[in-house]
N, C-alpha and C. Protein backbone atom coordinates (compact mmCIF):
# COMPACT_ATOMS: atom_id res chain seq x y z
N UNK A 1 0.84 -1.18 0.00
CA UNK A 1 0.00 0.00 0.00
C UNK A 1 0.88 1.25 0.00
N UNK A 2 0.83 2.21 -0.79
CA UNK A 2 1.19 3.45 -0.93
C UNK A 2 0.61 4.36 -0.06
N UNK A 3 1.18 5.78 0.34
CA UNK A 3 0.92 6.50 1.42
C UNK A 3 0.82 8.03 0.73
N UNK A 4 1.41 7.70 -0.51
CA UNK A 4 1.61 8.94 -1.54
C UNK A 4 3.24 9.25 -2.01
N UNK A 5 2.63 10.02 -2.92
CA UNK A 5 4.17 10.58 -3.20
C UNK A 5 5.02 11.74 -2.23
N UNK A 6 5.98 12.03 -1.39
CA UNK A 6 6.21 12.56 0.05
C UNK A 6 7.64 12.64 -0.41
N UNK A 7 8.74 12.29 -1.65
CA UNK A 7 10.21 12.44 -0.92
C UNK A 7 10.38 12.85 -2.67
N UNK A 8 11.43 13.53 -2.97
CA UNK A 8 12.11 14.02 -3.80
C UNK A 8 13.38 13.79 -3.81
N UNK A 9 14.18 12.94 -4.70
CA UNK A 9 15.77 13.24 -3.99
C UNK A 9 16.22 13.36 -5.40
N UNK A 10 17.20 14.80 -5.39
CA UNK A 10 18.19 14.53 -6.88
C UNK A 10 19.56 14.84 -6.46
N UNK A 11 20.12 13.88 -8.07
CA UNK A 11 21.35 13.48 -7.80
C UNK A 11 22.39 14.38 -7.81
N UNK A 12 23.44 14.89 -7.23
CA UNK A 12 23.96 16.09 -7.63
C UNK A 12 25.70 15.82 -7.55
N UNK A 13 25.94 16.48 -8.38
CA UNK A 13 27.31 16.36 -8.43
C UNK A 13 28.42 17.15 -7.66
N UNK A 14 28.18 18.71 -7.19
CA UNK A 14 28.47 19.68 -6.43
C UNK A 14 27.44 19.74 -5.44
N UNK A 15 27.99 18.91 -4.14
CA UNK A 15 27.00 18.94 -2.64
C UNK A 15 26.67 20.29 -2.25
N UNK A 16 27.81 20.87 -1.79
CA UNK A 16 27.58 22.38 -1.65
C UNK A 16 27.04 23.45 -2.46
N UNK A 17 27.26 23.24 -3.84
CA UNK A 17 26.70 24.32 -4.49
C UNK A 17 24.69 24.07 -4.76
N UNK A 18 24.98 22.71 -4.64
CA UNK A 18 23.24 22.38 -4.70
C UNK A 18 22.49 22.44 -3.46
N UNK A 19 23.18 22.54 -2.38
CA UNK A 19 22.85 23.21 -0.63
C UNK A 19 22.30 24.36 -1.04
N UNK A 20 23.36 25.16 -1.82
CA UNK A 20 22.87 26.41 -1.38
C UNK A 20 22.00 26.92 -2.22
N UNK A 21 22.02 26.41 -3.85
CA UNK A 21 20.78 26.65 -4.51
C UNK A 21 19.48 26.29 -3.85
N UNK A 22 19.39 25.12 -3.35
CA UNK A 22 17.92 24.67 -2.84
C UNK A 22 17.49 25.22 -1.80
N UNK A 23 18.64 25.27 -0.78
CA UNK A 23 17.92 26.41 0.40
C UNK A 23 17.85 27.81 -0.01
N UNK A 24 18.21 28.27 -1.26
CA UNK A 24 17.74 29.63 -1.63
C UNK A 24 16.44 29.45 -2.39
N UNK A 25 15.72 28.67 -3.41
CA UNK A 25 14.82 28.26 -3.75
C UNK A 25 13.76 27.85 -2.53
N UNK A 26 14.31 26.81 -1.50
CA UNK A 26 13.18 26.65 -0.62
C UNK A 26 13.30 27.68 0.99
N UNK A 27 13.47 28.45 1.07
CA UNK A 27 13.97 28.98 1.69
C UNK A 27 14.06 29.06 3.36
N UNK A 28 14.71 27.78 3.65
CA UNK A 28 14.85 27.10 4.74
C UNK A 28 16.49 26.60 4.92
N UNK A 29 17.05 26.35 5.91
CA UNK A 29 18.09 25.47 5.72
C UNK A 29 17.73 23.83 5.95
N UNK A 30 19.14 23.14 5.41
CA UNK A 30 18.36 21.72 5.56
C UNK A 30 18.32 20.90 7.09
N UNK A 31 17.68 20.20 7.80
CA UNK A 31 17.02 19.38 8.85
C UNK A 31 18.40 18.67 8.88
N UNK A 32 19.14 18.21 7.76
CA UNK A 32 19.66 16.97 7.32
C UNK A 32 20.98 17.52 6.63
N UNK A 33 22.25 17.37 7.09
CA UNK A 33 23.22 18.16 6.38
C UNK A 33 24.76 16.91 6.37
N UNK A 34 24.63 16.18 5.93
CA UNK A 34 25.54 15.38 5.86
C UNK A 34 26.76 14.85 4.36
N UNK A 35 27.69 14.50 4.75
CA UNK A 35 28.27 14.28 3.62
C UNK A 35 27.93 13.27 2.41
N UNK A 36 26.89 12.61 2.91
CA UNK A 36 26.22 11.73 1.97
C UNK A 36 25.09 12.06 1.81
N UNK A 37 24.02 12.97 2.23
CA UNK A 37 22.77 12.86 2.10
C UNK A 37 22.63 14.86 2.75
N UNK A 38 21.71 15.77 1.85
CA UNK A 38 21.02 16.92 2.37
C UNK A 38 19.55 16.90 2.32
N UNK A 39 19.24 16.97 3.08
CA UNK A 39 17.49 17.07 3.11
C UNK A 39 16.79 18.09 3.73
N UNK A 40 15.79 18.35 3.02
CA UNK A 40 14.74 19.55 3.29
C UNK A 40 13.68 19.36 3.58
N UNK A 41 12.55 20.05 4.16
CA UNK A 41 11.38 19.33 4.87
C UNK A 41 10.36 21.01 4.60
N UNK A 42 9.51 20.87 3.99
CA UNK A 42 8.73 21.58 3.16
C UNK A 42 7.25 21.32 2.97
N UNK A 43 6.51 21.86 3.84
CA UNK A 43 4.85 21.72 3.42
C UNK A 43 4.51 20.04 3.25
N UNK A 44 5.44 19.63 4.50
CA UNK A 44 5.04 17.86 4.17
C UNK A 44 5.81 17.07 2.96
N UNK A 45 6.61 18.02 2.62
CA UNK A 45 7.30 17.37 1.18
C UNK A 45 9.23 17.22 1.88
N UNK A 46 9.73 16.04 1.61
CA UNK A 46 11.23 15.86 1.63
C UNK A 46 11.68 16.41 0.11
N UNK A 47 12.80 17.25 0.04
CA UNK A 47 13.59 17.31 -0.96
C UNK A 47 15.02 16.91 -0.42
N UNK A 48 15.57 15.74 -1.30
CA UNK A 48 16.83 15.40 -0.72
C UNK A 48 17.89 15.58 -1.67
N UNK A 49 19.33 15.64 -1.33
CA UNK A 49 20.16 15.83 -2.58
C UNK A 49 21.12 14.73 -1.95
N UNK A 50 21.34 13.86 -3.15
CA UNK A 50 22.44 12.74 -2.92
C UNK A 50 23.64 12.87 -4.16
N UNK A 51 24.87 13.33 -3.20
CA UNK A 51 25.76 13.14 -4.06
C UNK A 51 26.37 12.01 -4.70
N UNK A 52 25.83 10.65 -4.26
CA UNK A 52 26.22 9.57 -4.81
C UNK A 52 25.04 9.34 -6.21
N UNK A 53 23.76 9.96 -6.26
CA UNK A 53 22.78 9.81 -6.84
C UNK A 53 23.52 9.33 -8.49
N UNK A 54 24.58 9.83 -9.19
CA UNK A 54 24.78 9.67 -10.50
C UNK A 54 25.42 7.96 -10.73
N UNK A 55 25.87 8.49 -9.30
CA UNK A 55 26.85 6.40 -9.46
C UNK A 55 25.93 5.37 -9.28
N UNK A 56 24.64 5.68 -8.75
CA UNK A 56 24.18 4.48 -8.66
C UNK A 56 22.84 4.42 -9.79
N UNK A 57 23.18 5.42 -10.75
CA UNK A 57 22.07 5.10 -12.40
C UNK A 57 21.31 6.11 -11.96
N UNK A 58 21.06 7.16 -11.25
CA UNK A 58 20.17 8.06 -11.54
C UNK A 58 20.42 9.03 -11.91
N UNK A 59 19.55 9.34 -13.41
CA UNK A 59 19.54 10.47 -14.31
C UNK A 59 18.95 11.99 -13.93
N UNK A 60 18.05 12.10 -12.93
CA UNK A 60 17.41 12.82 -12.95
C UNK A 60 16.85 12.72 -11.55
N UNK A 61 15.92 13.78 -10.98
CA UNK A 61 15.28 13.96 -9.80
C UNK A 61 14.06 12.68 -9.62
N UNK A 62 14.23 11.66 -8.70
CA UNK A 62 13.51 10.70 -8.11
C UNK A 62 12.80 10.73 -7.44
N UNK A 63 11.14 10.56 -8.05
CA UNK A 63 9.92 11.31 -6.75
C UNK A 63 10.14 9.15 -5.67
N UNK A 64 9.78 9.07 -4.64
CA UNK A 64 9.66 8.39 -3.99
C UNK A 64 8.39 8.38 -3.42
N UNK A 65 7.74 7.08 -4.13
CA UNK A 65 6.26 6.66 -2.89
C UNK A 65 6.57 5.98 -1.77
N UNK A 66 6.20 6.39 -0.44
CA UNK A 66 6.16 5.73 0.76
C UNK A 66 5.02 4.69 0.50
N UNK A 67 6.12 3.79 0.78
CA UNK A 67 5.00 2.23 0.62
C UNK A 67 4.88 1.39 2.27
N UNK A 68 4.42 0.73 2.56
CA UNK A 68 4.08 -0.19 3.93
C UNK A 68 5.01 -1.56 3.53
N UNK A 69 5.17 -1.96 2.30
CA UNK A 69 6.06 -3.23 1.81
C UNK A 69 7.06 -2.94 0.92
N UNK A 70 7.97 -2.65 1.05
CA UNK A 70 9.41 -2.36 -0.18
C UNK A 70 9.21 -3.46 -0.95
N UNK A 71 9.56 -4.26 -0.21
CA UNK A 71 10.03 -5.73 -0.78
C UNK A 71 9.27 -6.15 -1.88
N UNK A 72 7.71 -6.47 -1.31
CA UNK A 72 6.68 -6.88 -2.23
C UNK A 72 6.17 -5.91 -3.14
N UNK A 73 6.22 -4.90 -3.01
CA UNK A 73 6.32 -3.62 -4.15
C UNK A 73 7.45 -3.54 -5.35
N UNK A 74 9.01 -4.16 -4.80
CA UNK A 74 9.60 -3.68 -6.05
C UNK A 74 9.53 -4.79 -6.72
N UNK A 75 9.26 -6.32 -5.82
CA UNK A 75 9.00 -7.35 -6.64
C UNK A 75 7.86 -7.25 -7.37
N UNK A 76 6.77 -6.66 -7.60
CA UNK A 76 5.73 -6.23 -8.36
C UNK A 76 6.13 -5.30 -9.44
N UNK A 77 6.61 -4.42 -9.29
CA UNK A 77 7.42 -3.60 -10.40
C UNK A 77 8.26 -4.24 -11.37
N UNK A 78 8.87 -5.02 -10.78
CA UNK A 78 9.77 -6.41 -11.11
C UNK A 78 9.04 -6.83 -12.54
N UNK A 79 8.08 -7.82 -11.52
CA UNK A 79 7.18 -8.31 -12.57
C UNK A 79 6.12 -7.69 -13.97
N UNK A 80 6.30 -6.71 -13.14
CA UNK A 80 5.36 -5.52 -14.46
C UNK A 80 6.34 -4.89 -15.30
N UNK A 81 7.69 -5.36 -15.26
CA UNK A 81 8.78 -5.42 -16.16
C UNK A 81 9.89 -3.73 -16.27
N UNK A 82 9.36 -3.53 -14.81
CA UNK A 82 10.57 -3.04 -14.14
C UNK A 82 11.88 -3.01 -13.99
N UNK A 83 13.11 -1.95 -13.96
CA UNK A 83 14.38 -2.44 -14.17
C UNK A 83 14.82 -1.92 -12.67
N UNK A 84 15.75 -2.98 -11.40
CA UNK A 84 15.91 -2.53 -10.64
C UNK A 84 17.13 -1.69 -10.85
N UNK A 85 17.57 -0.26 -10.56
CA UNK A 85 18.67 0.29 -10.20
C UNK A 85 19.15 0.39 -9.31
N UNK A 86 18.58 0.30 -7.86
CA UNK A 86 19.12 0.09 -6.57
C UNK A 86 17.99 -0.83 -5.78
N UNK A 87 18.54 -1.89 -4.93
CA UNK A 87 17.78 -2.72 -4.39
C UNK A 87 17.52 -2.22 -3.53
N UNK A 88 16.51 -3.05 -2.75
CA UNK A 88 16.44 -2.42 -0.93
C UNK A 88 17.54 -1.99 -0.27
N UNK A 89 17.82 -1.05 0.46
CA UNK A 89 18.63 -0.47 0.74
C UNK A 89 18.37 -0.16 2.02
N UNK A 90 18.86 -0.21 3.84
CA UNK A 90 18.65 0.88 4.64
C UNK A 90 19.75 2.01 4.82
N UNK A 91 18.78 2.95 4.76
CA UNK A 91 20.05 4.18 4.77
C UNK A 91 20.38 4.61 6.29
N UNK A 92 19.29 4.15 7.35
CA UNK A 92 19.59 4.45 8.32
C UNK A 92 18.68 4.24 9.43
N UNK A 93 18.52 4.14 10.31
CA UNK A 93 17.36 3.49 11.29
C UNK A 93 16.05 3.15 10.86
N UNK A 94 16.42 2.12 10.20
CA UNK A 94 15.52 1.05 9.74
C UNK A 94 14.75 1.97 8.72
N UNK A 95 15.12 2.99 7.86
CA UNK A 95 14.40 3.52 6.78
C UNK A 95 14.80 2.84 5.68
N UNK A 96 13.92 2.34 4.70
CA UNK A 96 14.55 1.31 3.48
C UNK A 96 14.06 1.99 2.09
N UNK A 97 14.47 1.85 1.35
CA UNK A 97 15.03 2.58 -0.14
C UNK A 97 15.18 2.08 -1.07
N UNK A 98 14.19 2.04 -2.04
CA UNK A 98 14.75 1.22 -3.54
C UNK A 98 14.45 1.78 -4.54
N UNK A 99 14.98 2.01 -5.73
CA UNK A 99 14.47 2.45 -7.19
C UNK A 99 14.66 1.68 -8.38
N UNK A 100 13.76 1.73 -9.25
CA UNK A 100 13.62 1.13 -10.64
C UNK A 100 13.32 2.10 -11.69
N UNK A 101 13.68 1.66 -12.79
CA UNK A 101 12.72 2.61 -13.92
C UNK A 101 12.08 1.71 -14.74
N UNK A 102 11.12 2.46 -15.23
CA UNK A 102 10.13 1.61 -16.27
C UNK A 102 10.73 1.60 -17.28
N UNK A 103 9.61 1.23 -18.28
CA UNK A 103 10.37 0.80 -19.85
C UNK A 103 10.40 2.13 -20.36
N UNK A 104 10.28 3.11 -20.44
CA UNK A 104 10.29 4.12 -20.77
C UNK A 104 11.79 5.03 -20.09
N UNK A 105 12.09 4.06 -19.00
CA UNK A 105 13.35 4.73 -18.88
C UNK A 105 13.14 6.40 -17.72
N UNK A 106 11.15 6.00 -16.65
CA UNK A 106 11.38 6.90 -16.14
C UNK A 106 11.15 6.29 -14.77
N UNK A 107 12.20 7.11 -13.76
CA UNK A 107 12.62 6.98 -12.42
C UNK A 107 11.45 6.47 -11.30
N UNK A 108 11.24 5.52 -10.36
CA UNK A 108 10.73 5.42 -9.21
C UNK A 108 11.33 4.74 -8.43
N UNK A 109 10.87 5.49 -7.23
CA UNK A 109 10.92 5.40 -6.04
C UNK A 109 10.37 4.52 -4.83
N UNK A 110 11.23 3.89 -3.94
CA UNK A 110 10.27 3.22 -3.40
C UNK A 110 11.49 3.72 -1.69
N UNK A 111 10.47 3.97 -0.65
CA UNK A 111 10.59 4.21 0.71
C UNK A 111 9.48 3.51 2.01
N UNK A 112 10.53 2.84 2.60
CA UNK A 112 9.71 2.59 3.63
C UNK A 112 10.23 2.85 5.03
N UNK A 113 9.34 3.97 5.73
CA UNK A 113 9.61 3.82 6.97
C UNK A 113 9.68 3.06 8.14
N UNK A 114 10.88 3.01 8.91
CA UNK A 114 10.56 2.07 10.22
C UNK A 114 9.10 1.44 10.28
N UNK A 115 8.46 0.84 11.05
CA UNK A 115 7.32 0.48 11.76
C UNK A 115 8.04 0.91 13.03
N UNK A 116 6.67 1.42 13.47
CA UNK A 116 7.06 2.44 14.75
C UNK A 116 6.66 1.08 16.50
């Protein structure tokens, strides 16, 4: 089950210079300021910037649906002839992470939060 679309992350090649564009665009600083990961928190919306985002196949800005099942979701994508680019993944207290693209070659997202 999906929860909606809630996370944004693009890939960036200059960490710092895309810090400071986005917190001038959103005009907040980020929650989240790390050497692997910047994140922003916006009207209920995550915008994240990952500087690893290009090495691991992503072309472009990745909307992410919060799902209740990673697993059985990307294996469904899978089957509906989905290409995985990053498998389940936790990035960090028990938050899990995966993306595919369709045949068309466009980006999704898949996030699941802890169970609380």
């Amino acid at each position: 089950m999906s929860t909606g679309l809630k996370t944004i992350v693009y890939p960036v090649k200059d960490l710092a210079r895309a810090k400071s564009l986005f917190s001038a665009l959103l005009e907040t600083e980020p929650y989240v300021d790390e050497s692997y990961y910047v994140g922003f928190r916006v009207a209920g919306q995550e915008i994240g910037l990952d500087p690893h985002g290009h090495a691991k196949g992503l072309t472009g800005p990745v909307p992410y649906w919060h799902v209740s099942d990673i697993r059985a979701l990307l294996g469904a994508l899978v089957d509906a002839g989905a290409e995985v680019l990053q498998d389940v993944q936790d990035v960090g207290g028990g938050r899990l992470v995966a993306s595919a693209k369709d045949a068309d070659g466009n980006l999704v997202g898949l996030l699941q939060d802890p169970v609380a």
